[in-house]
Each structure stands twice: as C-alpha cells, then as structure tokens.
PDB file of N, CA and C in Angstrom:
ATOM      1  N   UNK A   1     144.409  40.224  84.625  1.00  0.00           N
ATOM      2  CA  UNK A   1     143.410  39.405  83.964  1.00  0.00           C
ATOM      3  C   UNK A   1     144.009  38.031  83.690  1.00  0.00           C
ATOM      4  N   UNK A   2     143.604  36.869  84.272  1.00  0.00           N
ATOM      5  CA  UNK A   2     143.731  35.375  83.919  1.00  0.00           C
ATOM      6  C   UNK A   2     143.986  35.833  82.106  1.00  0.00           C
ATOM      7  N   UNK A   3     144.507  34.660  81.738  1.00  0.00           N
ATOM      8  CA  UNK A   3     145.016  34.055  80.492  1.00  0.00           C
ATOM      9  C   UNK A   3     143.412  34.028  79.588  1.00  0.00           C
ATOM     10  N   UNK A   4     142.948  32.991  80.462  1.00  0.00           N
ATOM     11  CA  UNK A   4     141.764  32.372  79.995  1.00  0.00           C
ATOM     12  C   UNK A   4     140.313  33.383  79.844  1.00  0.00           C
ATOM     13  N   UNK A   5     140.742  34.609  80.721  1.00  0.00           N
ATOM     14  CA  UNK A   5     139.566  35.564  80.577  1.00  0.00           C
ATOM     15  C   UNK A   5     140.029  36.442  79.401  1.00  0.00           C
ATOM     16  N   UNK A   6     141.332  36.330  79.402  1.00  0.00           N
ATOM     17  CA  UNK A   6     141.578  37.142  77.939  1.00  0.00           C
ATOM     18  C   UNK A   6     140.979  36.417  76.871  1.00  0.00           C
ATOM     19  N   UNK A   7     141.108  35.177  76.543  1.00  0.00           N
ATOM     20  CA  UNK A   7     141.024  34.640  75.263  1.00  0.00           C
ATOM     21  C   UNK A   7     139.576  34.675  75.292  1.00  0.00           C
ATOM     22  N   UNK A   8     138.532  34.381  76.561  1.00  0.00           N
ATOM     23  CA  UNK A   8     137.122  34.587  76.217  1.00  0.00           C
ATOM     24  C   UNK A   8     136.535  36.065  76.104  1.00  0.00           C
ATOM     25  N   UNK A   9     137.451  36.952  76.325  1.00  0.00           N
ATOM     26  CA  UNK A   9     137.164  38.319  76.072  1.00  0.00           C
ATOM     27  C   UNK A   9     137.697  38.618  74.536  1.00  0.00           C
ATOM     28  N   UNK A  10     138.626  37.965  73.834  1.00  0.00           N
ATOM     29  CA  UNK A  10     138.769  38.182  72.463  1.00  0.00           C
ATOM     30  C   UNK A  10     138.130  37.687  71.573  1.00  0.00           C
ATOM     31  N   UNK A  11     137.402  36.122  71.491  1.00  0.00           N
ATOM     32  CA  UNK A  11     136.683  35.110  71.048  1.00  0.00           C
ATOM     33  C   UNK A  11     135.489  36.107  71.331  1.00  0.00           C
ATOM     34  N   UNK A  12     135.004  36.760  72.037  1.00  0.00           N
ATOM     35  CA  UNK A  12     133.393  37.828  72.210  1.00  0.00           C
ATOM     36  C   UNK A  12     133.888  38.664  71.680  1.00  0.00           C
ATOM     37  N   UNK A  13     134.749  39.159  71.287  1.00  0.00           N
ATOM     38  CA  UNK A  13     134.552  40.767  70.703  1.00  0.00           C
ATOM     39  C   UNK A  13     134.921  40.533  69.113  1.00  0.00           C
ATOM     40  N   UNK A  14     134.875  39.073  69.028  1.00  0.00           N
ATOM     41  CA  UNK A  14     135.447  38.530  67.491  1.00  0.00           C
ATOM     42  C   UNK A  14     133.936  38.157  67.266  1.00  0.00           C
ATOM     43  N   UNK A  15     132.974  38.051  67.735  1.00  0.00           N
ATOM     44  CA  UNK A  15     132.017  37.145  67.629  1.00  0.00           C
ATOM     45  C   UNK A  15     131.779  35.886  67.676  1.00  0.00           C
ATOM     46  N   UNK A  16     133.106  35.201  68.542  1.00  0.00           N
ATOM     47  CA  UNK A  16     133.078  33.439  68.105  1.00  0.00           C
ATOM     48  C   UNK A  16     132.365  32.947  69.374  1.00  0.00           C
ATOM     49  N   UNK A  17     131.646  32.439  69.022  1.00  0.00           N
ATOM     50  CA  UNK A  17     131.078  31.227  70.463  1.00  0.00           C
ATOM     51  C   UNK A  17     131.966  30.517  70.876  1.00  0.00           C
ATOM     52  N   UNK A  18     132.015  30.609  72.346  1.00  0.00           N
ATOM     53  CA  UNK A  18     132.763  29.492  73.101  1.00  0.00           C
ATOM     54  C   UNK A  18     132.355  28.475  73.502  1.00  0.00           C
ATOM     55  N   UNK A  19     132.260  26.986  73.110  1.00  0.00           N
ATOM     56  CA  UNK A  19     132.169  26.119  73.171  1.00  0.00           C
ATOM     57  C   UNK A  19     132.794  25.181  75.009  1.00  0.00           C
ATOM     58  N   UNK A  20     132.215  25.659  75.980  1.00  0.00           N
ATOM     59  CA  UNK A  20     132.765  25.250  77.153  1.00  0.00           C
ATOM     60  C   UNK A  20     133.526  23.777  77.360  1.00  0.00           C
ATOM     61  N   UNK A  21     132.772  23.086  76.652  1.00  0.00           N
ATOM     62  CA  UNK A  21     133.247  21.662  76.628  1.00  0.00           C
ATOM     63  C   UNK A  21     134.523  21.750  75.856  1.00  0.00           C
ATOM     64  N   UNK A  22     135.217  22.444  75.376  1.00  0.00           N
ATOM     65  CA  UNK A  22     136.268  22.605  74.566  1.00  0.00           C
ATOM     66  C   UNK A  22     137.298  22.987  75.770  1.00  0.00           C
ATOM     67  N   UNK A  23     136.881  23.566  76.675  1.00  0.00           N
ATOM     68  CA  UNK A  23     137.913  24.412  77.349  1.00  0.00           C
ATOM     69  C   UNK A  23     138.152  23.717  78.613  1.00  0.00           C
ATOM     70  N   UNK A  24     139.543  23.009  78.837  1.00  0.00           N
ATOM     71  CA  UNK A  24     139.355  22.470  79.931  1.00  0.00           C
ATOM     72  C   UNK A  24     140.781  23.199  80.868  1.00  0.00           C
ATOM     73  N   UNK A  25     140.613  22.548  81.744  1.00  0.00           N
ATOM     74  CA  UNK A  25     141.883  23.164  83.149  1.00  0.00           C
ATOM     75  C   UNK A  25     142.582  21.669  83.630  1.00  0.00           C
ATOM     76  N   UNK A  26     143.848  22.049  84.177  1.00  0.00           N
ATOM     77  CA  UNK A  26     144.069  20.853  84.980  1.00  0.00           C
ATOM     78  C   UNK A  26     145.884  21.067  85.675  1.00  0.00           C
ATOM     79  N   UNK A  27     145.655  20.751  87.091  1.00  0.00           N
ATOM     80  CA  UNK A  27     146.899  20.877  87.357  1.00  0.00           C
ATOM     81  C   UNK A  27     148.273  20.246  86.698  1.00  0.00           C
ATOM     82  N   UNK A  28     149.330  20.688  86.619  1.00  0.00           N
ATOM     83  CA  UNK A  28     150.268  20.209  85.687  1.00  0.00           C
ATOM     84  C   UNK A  28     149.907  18.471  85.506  1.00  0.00           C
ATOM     85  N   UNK A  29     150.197  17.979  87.142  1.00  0.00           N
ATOM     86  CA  UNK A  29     150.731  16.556  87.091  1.00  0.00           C
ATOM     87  C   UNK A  29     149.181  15.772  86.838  1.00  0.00           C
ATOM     88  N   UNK A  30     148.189  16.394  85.961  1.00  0.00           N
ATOM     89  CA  UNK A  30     146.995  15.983  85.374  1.00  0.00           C
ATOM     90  C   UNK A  30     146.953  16.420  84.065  1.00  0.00           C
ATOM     91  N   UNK A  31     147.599  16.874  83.512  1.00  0.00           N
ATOM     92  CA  UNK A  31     147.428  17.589  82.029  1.00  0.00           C
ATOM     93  C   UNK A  31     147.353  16.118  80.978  1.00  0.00           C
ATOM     94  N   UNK A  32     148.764  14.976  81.082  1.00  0.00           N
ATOM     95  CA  UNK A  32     148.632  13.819  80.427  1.00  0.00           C
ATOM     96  C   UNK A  32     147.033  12.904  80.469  1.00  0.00           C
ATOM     97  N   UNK A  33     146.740  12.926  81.468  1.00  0.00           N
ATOM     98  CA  UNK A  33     145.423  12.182  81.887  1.00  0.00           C
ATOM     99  C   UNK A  33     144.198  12.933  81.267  1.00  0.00           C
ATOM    100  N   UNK A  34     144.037  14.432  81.607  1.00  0.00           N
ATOM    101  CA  UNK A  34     143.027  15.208  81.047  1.00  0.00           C
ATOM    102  C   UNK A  34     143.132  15.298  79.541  1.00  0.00           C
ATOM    103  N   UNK A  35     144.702  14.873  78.869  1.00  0.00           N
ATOM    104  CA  UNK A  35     144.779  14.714  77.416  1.00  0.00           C
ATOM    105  C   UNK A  35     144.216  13.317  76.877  1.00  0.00           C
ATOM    106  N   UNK A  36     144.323  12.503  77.592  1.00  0.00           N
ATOM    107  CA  UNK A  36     144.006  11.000  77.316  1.00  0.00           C
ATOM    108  C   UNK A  36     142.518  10.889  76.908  1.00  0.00           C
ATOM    109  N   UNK A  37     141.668  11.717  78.013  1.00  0.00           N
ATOM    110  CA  UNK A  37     140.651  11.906  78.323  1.00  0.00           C
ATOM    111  C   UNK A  37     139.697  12.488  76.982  1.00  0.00           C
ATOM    112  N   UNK A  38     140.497  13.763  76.577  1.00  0.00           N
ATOM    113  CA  UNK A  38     139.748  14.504  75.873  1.00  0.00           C
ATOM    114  C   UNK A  38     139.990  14.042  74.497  1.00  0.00           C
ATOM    115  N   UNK A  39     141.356  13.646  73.943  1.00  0.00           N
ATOM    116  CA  UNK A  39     141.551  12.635  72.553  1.00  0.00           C
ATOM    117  C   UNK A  39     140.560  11.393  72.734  1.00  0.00           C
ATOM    118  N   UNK A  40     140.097  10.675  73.411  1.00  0.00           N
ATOM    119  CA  UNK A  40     138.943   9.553  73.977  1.00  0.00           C
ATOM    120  C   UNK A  40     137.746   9.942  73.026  1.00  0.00           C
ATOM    121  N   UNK A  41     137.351  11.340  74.057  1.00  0.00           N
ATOM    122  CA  UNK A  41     136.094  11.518  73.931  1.00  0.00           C
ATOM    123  C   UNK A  41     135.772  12.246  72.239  1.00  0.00           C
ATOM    124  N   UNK A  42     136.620  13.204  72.222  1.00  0.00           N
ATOM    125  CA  UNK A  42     136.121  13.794  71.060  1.00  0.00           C
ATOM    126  C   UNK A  42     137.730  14.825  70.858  1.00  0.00           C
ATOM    127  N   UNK A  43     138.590  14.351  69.934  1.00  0.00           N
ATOM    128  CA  UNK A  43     139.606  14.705  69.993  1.00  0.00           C
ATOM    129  C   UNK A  43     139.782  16.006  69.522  1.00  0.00           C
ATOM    130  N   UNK A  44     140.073  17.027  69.494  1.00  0.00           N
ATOM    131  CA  UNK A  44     140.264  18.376  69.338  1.00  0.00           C
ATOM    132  C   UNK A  44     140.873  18.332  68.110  1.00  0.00           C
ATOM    133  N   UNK A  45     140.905  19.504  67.283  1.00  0.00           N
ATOM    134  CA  UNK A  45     142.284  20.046  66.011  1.00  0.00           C
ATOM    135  C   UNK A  45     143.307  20.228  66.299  1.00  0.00           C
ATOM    136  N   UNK A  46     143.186  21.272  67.956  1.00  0.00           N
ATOM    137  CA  UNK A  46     144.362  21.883  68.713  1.00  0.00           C
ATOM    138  C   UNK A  46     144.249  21.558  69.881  1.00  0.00           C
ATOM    139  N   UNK A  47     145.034  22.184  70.354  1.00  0.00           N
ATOM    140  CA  UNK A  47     145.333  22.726  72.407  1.00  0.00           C
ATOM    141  C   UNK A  47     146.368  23.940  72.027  1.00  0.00           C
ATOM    142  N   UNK A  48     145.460  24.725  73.088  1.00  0.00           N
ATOM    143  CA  UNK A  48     146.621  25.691  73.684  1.00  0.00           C
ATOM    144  C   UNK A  48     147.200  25.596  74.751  1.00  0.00           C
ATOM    145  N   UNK A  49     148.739  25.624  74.928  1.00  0.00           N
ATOM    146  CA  UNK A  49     149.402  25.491  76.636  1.00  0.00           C
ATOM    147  C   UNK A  49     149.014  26.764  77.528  1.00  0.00           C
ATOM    148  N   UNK A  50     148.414  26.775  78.043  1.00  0.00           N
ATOM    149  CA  UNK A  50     148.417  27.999  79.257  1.00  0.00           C
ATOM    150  C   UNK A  50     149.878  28.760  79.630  1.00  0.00           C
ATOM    151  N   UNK A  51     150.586  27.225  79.668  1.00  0.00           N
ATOM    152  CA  UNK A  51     152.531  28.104  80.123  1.00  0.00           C
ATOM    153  C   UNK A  51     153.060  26.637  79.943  1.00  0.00           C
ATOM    154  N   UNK A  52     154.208  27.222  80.101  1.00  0.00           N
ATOM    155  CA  UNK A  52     155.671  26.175  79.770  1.00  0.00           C
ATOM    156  C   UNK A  52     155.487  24.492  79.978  1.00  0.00           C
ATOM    157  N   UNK A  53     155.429  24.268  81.784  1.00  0.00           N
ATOM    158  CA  UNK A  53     155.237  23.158  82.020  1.00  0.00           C
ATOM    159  C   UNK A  53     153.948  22.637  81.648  1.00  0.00           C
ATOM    160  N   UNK A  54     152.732  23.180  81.058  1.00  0.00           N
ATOM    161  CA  UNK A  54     151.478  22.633  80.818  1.00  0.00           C
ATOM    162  C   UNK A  54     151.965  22.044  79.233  1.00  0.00           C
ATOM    163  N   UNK A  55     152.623  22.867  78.578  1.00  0.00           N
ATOM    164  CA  UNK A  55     153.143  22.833  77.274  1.00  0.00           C
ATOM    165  C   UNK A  55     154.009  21.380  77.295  1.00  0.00           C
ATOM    166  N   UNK A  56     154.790  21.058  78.024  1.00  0.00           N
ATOM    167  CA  UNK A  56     156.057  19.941  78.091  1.00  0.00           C
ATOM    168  C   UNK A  56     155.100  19.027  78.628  1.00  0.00           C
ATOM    169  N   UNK A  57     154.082  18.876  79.316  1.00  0.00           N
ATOM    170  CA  UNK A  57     153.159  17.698  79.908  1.00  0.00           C
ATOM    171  C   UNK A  57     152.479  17.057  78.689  1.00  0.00           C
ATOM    172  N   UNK A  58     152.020  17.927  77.804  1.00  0.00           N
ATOM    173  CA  UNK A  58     151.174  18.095  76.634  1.00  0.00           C
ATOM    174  C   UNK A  58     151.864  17.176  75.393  1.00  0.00           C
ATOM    175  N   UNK A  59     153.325  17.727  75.391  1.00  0.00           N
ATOM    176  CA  UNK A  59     154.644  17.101  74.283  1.00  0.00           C
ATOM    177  C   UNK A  59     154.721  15.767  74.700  1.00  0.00           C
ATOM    178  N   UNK A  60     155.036  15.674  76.283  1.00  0.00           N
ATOM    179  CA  UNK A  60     154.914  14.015  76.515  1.00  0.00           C
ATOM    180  C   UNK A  60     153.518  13.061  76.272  1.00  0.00           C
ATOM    181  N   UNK A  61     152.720  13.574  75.994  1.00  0.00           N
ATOM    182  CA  UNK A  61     151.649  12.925  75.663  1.00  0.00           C
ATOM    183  C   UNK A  61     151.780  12.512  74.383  1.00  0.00           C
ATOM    184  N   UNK A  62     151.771  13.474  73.661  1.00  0.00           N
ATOM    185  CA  UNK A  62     152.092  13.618  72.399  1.00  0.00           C
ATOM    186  C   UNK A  62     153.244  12.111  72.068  1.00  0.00           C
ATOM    187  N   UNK A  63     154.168  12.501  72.492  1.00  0.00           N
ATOM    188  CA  UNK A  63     155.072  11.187  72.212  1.00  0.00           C
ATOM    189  C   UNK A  63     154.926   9.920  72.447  1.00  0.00           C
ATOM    190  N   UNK A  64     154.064  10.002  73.980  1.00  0.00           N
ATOM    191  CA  UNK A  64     153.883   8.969  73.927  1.00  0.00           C
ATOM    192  C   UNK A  64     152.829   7.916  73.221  1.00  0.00           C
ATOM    193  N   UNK A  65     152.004   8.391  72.332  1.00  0.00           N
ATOM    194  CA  UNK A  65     150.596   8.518  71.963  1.00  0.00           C
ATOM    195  C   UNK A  65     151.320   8.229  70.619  1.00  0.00           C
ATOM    196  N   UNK A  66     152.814   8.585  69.932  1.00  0.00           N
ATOM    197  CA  UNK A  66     152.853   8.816  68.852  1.00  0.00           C
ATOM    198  C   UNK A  66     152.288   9.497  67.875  1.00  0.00           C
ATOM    199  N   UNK A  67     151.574  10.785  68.039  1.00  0.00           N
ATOM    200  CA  UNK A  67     151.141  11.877  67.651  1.00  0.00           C
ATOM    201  C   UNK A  67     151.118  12.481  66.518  1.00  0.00           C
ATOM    202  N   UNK A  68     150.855  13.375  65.286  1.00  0.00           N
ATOM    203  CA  UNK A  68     151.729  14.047  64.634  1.00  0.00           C
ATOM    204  C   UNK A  68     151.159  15.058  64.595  1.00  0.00           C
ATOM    205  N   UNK A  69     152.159  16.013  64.391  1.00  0.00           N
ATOM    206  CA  UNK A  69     152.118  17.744  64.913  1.00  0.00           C
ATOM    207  C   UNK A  69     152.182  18.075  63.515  1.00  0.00           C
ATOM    208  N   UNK A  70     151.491  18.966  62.723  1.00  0.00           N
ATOM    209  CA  UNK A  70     150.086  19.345  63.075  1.00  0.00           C
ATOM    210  C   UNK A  70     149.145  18.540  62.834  1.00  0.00           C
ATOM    211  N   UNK A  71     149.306  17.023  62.063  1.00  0.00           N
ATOM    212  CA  UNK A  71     148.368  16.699  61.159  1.00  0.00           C
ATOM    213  C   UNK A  71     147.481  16.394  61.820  1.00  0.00           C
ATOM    214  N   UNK A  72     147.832  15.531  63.536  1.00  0.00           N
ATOM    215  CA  UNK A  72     146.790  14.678  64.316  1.00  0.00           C
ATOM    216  C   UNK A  72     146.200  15.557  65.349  1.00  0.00           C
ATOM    217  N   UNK A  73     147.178  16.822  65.637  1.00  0.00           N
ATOM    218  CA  UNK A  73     147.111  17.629  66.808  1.00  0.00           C
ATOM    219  C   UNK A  73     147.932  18.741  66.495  1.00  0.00           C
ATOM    220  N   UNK A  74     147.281  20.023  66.144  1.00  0.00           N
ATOM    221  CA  UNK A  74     148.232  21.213  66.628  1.00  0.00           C
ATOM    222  C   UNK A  74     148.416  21.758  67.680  1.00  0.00           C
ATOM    223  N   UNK A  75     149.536  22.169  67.811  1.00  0.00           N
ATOM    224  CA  UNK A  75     150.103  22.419  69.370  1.00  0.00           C
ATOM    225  C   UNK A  75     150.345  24.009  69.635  1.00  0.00           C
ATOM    226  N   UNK A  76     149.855  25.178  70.167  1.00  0.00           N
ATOM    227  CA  UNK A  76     149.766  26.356  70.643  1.00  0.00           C
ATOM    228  C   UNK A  76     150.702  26.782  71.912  1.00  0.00           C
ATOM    229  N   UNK A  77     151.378  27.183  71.902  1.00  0.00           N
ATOM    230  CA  UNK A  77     152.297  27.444  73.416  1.00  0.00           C
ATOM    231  C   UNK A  77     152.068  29.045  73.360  1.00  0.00           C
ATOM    232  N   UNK A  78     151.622  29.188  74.824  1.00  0.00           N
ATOM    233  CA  UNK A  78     151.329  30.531  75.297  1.00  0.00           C
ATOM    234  C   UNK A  78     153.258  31.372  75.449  1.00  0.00           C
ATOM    235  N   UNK A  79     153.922  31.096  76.079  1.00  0.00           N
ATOM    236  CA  UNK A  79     155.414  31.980  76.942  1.00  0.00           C
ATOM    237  C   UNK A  79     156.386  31.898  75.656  1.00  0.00           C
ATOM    238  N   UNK A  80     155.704  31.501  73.991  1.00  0.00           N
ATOM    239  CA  UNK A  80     157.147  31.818  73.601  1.00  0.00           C
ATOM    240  C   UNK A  80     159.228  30.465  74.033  1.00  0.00           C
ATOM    241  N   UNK A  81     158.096  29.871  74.136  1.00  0.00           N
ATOM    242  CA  UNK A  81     159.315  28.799  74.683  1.00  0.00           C
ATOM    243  C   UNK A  81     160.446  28.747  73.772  1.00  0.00           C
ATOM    244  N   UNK A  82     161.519  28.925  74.496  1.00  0.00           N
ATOM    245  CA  UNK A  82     163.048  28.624  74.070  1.00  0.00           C
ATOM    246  C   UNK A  82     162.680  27.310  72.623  1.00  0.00           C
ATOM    247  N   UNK A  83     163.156  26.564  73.310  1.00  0.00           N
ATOM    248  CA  UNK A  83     162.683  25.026  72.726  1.00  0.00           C
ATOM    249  C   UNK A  83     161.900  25.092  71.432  1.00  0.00           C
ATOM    250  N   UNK A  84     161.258  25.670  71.254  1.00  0.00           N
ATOM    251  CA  UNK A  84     159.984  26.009  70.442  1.00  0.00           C
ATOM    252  C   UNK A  84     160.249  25.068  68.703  1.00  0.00           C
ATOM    253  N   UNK A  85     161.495  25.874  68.740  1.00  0.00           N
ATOM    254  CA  UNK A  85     162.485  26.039  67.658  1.00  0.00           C
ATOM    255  C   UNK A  85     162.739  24.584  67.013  1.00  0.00           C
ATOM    256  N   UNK A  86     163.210  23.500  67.991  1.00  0.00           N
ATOM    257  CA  UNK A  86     164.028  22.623  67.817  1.00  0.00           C
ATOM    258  C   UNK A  86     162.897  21.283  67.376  1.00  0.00           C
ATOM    259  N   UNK A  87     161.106  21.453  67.616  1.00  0.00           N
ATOM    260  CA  UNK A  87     160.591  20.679  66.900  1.00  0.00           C
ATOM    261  C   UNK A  87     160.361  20.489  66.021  1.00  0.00           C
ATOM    262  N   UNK A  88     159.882  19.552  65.127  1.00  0.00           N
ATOM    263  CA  UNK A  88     159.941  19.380  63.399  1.00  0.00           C
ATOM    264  C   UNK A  88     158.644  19.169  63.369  1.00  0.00           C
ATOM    265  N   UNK A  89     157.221  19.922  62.494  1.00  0.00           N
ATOM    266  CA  UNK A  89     157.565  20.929  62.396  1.00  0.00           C
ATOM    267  C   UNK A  89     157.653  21.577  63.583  1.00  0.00           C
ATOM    268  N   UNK A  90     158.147  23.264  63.448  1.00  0.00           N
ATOM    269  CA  UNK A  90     158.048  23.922  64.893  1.00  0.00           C
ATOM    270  C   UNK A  90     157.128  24.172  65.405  1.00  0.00           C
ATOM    271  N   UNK A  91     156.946  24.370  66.939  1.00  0.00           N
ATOM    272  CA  UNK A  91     155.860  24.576  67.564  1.00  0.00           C
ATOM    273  C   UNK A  91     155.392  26.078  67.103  1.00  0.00           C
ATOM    274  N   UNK A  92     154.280  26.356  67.604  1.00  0.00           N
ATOM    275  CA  UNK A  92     153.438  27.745  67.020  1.00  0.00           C
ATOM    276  C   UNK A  92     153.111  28.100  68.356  1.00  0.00           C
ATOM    277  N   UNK A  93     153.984  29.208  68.714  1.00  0.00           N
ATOM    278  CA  UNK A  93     154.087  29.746  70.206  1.00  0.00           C
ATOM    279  C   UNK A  93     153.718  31.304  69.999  1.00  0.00           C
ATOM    280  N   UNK A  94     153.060  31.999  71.249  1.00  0.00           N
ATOM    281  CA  UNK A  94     152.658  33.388  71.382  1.00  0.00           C
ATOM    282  C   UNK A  94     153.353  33.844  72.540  1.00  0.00           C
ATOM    283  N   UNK A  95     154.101  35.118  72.127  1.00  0.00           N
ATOM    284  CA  UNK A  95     155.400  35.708  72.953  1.00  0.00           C
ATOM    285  C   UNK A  95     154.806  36.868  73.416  1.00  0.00           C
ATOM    286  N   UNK A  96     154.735  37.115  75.113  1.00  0.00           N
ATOM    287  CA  UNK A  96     154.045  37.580  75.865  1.00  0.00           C
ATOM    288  C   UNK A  96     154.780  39.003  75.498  1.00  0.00           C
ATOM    289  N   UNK A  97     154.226  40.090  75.877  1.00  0.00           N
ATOM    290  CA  UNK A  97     154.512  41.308  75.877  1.00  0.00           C
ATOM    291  C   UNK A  97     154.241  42.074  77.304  1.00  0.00           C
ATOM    292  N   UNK A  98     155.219  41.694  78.096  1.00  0.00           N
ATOM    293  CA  UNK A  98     155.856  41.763  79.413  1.00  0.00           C
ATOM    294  C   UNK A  98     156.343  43.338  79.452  1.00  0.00           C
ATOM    295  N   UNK A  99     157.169  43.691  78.653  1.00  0.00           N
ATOM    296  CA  UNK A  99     157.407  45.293  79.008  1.00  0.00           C
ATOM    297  C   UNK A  99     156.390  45.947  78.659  1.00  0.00           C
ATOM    298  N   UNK A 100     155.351  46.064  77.536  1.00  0.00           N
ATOM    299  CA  UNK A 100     154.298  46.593  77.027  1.00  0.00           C
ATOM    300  C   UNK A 100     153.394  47.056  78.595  1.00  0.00           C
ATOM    301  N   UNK A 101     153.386  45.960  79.368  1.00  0.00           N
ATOM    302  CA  UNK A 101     152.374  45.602  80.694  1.00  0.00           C
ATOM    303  C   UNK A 101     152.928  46.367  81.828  1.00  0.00           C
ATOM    304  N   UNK A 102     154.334  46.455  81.725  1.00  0.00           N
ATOM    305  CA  UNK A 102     155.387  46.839  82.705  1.00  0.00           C
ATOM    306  C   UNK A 102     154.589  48.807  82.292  1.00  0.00           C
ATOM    307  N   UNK A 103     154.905  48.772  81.129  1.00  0.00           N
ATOM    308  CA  UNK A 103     155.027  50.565  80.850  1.00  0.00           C
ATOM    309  C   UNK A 103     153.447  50.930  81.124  1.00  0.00           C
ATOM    310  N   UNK A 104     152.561  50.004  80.464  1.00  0.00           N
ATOM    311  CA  UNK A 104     150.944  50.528  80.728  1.00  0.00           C
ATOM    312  C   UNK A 104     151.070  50.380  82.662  1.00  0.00           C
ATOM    313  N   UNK A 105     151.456  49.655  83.346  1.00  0.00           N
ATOM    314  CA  UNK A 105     151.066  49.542  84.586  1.00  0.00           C
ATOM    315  C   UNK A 105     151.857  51.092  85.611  1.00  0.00           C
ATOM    316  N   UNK A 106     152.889  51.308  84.850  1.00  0.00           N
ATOM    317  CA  UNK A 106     153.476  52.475  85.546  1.00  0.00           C
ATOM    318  C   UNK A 106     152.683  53.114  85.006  1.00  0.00           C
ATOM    319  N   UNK A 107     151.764  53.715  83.880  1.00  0.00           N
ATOM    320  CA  UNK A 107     151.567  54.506  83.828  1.00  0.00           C
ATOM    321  C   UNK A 107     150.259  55.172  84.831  1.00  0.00           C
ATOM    322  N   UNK A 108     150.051  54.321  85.401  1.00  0.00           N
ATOM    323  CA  UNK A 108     148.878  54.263  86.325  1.00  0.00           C
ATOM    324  C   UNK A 108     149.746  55.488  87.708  1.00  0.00           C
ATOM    325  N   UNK A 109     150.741  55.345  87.803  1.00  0.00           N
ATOM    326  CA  UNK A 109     150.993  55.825  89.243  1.00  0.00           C
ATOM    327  C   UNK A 109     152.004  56.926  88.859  1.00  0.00           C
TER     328      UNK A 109
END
C-alpha cells in the first residue's frame, strides 16, 4: 500500500475529510518550487515528508525562506531520520515498522 493510501485510509476511518487541495506530490528536484508555490497560495500549518530526500528538499526551503519550525511551519518526516535529532526545535518524525511488515508478510507463506 502507497504511503499516501495509508494516510487517506486512516483520515476515513477517523472520520476526517480530506481536503485534496492540501495534498500535493512532486518529484524530489520539484519539492522547493511546489513549496514556494503552496506557501504563495495558501500556506499550510504543516507538511509531511513522504521520505528522507523529500524531507531535506523541504529543510532547504525552509532555510532558505528563513522559516520557523514550528511556529511558521511544522515539519513531519515519514523514515524516522538520523538527523532528526540535531534540529532546534527537533523535527517530529514517524519510525516505520519494517520488521512488524517483514513478520506479517511471512506469515502469508
């Protein structure tokens, strides 16, 4: 299951409406531009990173924009990033459960 079909399969079974215009995509070396874009139009509370490098495309925006984490923009990282740690405040990351997936998938066979 995509990332993104999970979170609209949890947001429905929570009862929250998904707001499509909220949810956007974009290849890495477009993430800065699609951020430019969407702070423009109607700037968000948050973003969530999909994964690592969407996450570090996202930070350089951030800096360069002069940003502040959380007050102007909170920042969501999907993989649990190393790094996570070392921002002030720290980033607010979700740590995949990779063996959990490993043991449900054997249990299939």
């Amino acid at each position: 299951m995509e990332r993104k079909d999970a979170y609209y399969q949890v947001l429905k079974s929570l009862g929250v409406h998904v707001d499509q215009a909220l949810v956007r995509s974009a290849e890495v070396d477009d993430v800065q531009k699609e951020m430019q874009q969407m702070m423009s139009e109607s700037p968000p509370d948050a973003v969530i990173a999909g994964n690592d490098r969407v996450l570090q495309e996202i930070l350089k925006y951030i800096q360069s924009e002069k940003l502040f984490v959380p007050e102007k923009l909170a920042v969501i990282g999907i993989d649990d990033v190393s790094f996570a740690e070392f921002f002030n405040p720290p980033l607010t990351t979700v740590a995949q459960r990779h063996l959990r997936w490993v043991e449900k998938l054997q249990s299939y066979f």
